[in-house]
N, C-alpha and C. Protein backbone atom coordinates (compact mmCIF):
# COMPACT_ATOMS: atom_id res chain seq x y z
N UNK A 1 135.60 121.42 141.23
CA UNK A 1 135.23 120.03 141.09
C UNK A 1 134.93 119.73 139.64
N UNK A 2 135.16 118.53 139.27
CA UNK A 2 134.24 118.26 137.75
C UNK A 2 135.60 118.30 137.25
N UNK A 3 135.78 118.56 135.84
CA UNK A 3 136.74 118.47 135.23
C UNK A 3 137.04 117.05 134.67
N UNK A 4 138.19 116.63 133.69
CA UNK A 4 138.91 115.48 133.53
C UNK A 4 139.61 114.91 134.44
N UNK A 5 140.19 113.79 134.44
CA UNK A 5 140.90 113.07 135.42
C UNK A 5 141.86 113.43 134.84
N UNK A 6 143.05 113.16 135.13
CA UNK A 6 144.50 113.44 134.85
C UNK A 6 145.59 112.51 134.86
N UNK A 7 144.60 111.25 135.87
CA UNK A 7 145.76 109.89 136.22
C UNK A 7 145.37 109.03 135.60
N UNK A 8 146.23 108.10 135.00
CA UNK A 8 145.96 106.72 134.68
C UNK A 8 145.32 107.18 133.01
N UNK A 9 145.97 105.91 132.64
CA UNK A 9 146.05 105.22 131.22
C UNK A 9 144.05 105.74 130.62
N UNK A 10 143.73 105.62 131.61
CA UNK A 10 142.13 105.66 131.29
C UNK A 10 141.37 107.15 131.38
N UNK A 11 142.60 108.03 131.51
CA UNK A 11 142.06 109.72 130.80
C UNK A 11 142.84 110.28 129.90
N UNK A 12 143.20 109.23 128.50
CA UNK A 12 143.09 109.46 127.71
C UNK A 12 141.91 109.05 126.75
N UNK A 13 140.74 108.31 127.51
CA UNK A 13 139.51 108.35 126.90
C UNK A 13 138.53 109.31 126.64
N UNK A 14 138.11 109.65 125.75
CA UNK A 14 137.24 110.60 125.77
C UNK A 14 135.64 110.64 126.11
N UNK A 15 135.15 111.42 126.83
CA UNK A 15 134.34 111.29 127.55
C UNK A 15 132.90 111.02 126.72
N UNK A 16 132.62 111.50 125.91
CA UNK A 16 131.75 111.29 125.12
C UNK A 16 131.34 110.46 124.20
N UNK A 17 132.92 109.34 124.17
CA UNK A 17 132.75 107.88 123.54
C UNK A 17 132.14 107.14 124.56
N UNK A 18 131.78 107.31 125.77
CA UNK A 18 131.27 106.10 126.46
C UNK A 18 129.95 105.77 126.60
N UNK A 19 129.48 106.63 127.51
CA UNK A 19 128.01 106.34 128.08
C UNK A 19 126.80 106.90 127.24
N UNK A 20 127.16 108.32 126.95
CA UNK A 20 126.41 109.15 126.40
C UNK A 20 125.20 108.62 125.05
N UNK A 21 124.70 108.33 124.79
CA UNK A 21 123.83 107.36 123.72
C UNK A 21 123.44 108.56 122.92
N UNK A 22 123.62 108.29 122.15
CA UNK A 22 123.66 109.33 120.28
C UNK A 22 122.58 109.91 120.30
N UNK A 23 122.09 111.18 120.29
CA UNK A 23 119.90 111.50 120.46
C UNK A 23 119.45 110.52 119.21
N UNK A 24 118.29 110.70 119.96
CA UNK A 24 117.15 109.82 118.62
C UNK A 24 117.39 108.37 118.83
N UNK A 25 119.03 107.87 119.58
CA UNK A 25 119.03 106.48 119.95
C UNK A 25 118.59 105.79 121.03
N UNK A 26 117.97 104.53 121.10
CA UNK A 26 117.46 104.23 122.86
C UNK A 26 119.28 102.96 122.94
N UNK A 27 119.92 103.46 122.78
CA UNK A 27 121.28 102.81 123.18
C UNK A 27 121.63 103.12 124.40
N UNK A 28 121.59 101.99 125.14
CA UNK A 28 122.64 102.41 126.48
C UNK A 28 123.83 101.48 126.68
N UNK A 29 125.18 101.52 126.99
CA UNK A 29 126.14 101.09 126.94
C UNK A 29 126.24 100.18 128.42
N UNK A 30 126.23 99.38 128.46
CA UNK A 30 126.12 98.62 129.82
C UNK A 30 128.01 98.20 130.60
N UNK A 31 128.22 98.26 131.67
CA UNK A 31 129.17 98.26 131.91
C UNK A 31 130.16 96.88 131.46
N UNK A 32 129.12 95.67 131.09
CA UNK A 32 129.58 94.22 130.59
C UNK A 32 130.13 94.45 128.88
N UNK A 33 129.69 95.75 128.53
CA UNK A 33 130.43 96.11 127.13
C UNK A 33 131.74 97.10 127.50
N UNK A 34 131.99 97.46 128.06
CA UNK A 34 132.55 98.69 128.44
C UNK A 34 134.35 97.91 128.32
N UNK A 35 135.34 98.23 127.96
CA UNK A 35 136.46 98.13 128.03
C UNK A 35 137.16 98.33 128.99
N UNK A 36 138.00 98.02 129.88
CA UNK A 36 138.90 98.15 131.17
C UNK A 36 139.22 99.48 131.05
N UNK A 37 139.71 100.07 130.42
CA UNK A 37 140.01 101.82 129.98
C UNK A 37 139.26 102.51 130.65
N UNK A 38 137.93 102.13 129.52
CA UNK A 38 136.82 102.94 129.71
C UNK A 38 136.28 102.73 130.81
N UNK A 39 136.21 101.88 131.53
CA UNK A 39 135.81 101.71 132.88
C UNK A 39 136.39 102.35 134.29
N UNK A 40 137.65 101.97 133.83
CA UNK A 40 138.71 103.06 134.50
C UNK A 40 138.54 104.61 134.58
N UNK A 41 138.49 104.92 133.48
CA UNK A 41 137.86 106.14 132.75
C UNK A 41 136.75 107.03 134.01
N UNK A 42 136.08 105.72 133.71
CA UNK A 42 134.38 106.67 134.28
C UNK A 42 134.26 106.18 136.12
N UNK A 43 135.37 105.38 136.43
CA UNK A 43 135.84 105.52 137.90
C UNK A 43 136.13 106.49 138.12
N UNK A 44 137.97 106.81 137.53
CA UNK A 44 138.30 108.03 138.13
C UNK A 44 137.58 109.80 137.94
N UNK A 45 136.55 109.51 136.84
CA UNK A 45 135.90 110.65 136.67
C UNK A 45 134.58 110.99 137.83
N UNK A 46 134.34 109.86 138.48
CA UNK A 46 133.35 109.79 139.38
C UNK A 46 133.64 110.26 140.79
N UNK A 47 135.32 109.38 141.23
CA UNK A 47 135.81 110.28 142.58
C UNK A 47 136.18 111.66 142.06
N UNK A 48 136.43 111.82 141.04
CA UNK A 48 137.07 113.31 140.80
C UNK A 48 135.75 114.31 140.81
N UNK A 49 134.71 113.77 140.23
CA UNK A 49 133.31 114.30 140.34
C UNK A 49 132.67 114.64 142.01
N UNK A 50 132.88 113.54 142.88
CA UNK A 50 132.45 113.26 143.75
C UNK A 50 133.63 114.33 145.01
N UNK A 51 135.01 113.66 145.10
CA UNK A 51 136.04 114.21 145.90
C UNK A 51 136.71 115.83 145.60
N UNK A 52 136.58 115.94 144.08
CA UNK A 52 136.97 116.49 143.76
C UNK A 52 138.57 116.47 143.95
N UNK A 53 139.60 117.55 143.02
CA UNK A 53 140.50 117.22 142.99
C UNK A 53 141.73 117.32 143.89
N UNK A 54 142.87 116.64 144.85
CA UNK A 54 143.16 117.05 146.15
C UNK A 54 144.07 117.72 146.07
N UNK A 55 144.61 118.12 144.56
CA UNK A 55 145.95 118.83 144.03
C UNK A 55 145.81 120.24 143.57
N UNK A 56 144.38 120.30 143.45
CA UNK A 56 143.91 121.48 142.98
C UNK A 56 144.18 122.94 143.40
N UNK A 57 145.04 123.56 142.73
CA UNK A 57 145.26 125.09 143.34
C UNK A 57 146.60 124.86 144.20
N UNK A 58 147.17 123.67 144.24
CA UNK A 58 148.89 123.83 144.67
C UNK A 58 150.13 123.86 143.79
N UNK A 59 150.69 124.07 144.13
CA UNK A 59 152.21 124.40 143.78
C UNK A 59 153.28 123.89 143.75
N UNK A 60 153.81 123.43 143.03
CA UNK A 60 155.35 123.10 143.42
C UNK A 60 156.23 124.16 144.12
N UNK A 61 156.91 123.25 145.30
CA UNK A 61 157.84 124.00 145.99
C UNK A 61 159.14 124.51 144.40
N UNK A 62 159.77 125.56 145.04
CA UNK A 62 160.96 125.74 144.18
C UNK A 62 161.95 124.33 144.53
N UNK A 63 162.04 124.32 145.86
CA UNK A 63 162.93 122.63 145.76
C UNK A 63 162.61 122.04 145.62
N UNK A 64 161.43 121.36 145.58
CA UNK A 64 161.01 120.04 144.93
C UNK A 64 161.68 120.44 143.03
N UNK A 65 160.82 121.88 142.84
CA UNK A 65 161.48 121.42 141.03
C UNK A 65 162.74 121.72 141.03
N UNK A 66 163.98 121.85 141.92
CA UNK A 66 164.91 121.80 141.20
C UNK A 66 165.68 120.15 141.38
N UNK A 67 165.32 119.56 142.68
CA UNK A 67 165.07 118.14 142.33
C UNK A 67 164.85 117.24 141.39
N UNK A 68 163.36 118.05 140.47
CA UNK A 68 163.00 117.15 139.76
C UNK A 68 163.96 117.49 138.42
N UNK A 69 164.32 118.76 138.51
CA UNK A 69 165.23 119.47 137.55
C UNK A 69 166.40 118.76 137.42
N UNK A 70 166.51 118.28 138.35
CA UNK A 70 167.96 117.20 138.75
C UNK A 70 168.01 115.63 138.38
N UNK A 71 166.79 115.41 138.69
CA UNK A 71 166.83 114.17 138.57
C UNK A 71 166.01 113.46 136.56
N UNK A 72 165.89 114.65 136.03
CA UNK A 72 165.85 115.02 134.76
C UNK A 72 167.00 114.52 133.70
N UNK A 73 167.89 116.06 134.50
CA UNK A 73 169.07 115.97 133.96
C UNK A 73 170.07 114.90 134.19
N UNK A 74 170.02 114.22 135.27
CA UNK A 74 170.48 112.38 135.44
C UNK A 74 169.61 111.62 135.62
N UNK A 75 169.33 111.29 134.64
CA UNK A 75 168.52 109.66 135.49
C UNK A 75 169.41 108.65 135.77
N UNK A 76 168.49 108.08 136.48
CA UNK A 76 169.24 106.89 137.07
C UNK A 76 169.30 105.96 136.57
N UNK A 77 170.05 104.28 136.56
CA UNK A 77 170.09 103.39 135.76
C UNK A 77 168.68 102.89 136.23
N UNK A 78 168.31 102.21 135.33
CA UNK A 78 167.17 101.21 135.61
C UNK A 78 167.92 99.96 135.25
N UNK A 79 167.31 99.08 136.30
CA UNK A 79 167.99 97.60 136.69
C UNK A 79 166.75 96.58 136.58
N UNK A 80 166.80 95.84 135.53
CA UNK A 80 165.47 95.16 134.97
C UNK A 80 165.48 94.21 136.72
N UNK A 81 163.90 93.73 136.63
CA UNK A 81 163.64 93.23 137.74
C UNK A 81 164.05 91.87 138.21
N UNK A 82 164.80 90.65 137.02
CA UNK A 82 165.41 89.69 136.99
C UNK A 82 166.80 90.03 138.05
N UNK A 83 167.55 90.76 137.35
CA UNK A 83 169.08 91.23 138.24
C UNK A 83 168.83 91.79 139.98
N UNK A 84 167.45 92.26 140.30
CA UNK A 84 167.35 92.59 141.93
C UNK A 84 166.62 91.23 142.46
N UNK A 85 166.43 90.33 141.64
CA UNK A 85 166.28 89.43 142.45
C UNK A 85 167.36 88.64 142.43
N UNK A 86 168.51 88.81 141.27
CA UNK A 86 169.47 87.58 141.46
C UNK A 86 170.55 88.46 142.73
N UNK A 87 170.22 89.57 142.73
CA UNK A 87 171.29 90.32 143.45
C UNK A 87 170.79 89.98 145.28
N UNK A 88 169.63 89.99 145.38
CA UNK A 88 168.63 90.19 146.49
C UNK A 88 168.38 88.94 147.13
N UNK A 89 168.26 88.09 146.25
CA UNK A 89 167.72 86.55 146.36
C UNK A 89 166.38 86.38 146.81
């Protein structure tokens, strides 16, 4: 349990820029200052704290990576989202 989060835009924050208040300071960071990131941030660090992690200690199958090995080595087109709706209606 414990550890960094791993998902989302908001664990590339570092943990010790947020809450933590500098010694010798009476600073506390209130969540109405806090940045969407950083908020994000100290969500997913809380279920990950709390749930802990549900990936933890598994494996990729060998076929799943040669799948992903596959789908690597071709990607697929990407079709901006304007053209599936003119295609789709």
């Amino acid at each position: 349990m414990g550890g960094s989060p791993t998902i989302g835009v908001a664990s590339e924050i570092k943990q010790d820029s947020l809450v933590n208040p500098v010694k010798g300071e009476d600073r506390v960071t209130k969540v109405k200052d806090l940045t969407i990131d950083e908020l994000e941030y100290l969500i997913e660090h809380k279920i990950l704290e709390v749930l802990g992690d549900p990936d933890s200690g598994l494996e990729l199958s060998e076929e799943f990576k040669q799948k992903l090995r596959g789908r690597l080595e071709h990607p697929s087109a990407r079709i901006p989202h304007q053209k599936v709706v003119e295609r789709l209606g």
